[in-house]
C-alpha atoms as a PDB file:
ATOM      1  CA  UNK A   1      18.590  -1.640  13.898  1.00  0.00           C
ATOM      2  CA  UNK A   2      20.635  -1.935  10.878  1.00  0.00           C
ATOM      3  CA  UNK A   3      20.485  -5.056   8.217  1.00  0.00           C
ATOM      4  CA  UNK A   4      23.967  -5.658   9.657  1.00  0.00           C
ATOM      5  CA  UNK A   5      22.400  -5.912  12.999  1.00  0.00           C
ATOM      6  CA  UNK A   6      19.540  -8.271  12.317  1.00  0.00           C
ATOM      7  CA  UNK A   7      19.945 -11.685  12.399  1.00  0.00           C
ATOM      8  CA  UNK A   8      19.436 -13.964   9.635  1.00  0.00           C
ATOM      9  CA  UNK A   9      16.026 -15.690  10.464  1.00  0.00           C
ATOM     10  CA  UNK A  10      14.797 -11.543  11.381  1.00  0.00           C
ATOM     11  CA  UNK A  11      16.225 -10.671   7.662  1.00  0.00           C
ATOM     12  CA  UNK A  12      14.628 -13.734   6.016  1.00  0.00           C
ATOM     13  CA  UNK A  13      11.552 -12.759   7.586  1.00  0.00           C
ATOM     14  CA  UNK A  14      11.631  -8.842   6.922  1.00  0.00           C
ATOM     15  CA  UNK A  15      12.032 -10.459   2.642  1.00  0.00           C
ATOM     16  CA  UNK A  16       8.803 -12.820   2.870  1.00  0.00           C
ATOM     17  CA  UNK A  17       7.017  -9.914   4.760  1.00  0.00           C
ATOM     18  CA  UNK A  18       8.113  -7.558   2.217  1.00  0.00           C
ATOM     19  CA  UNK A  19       6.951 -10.146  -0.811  1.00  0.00           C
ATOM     20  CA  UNK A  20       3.575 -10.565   0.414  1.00  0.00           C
ATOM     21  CA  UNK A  21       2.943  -7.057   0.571  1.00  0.00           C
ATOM     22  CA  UNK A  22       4.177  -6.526  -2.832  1.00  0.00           C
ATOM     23  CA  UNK A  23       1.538  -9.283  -3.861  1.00  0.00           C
ATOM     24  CA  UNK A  24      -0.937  -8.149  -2.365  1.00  0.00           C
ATOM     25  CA  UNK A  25      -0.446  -4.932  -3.574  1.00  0.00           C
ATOM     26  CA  UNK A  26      -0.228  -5.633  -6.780  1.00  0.00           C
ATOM     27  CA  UNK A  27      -3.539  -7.655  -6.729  1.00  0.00           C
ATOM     28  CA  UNK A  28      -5.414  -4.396  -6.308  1.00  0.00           C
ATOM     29  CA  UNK A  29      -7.313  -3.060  -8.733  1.00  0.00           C
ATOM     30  CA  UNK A  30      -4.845  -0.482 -10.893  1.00  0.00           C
ATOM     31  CA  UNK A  31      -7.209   2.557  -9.107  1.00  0.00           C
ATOM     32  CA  UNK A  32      -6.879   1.800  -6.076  1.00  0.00           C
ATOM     33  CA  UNK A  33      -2.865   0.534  -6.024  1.00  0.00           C
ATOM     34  CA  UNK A  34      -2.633   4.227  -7.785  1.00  0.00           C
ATOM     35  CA  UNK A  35      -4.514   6.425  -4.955  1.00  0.00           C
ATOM     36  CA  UNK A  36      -2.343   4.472  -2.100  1.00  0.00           C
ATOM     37  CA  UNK A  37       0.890   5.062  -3.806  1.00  0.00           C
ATOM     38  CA  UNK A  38      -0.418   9.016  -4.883  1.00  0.00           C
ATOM     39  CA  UNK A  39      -1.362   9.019  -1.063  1.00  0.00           C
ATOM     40  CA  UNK A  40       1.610   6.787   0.837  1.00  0.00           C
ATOM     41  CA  UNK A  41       4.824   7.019  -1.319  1.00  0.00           C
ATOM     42  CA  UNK A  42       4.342  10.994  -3.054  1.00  0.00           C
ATOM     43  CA  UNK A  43       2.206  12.157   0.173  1.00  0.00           C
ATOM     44  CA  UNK A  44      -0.276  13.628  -1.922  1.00  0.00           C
ATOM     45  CA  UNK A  45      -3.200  14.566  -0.433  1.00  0.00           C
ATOM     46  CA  UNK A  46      -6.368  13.986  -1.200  1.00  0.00           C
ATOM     47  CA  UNK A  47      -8.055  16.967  -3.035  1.00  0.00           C
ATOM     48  CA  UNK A  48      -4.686  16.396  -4.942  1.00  0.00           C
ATOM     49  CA  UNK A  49      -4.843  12.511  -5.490  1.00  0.00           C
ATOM     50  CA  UNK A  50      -8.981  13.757  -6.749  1.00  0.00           C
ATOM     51  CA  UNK A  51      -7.835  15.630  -9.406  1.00  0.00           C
ATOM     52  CA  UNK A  52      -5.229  13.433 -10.468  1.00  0.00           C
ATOM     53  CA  UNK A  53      -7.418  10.663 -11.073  1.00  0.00           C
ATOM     54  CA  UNK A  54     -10.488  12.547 -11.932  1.00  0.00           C
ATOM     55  CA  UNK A  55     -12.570  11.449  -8.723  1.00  0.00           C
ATOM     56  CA  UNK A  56     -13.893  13.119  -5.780  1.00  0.00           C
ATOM     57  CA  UNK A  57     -12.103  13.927  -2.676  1.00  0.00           C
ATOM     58  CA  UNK A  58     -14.368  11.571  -0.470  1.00  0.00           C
ATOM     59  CA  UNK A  59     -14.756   8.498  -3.688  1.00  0.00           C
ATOM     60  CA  UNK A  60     -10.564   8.959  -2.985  1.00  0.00           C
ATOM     61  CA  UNK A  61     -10.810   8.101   0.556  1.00  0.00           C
ATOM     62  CA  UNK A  62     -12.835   5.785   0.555  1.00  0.00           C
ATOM     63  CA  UNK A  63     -10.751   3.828  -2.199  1.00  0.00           C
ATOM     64  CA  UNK A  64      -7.876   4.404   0.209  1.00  0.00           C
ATOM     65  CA  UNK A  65      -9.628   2.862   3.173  1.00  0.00           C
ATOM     66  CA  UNK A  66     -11.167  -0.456   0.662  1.00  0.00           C
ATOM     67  CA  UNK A  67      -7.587  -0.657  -0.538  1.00  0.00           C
ATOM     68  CA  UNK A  68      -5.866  -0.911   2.888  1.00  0.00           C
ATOM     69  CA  UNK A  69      -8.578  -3.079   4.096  1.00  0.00           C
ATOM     70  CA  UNK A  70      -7.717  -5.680   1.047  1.00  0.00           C
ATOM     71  CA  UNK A  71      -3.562  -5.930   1.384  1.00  0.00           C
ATOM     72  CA  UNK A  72      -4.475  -6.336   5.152  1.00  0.00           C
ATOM     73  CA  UNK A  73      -7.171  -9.370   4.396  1.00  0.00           C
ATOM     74  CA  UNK A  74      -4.349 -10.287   1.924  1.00  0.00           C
ATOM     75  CA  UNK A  75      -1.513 -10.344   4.463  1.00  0.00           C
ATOM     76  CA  UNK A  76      -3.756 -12.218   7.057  1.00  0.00           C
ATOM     77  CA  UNK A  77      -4.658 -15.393   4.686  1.00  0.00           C
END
């Protein structure tokens, strides 16, 4: 569906959904908002997100995984 398709409540929705995740995002540590947006918005991977941030592979990973598990803790209060 387009915007133009959605109905106001569904659009009004989609914007609240969209700020918590933003703060919730945003209250991660800088490391860990940094390997999620290396790994989810320039689809680095993770022997590339390592070197970027001077970590191992695995450390990267399992930053990724903490970090996903906060915003969804966030989301759910």
């Amino acid at each position: 569906f387009s915007d133009q398709d959605k109905s106001p409540a569904s659009l009004v929705s989609d914007v609240e959904t969209n700020r918590k995740l933003e703060a919730a995002l945003l209250g991660l540590p800088s490391l860990y908002r940094r390997v999620l947006s290396l790994r989810h918005l320039a689809g680095a991977t993770y022997p590339e997100i390592a070197q970027e941030v001077g970590r191992t592979e695995i450390n990267c990973r399992k930053i990724a995984q903490r970090a996903i598990e906060m915003v969804r803790a966030s989301l759910a209060d």
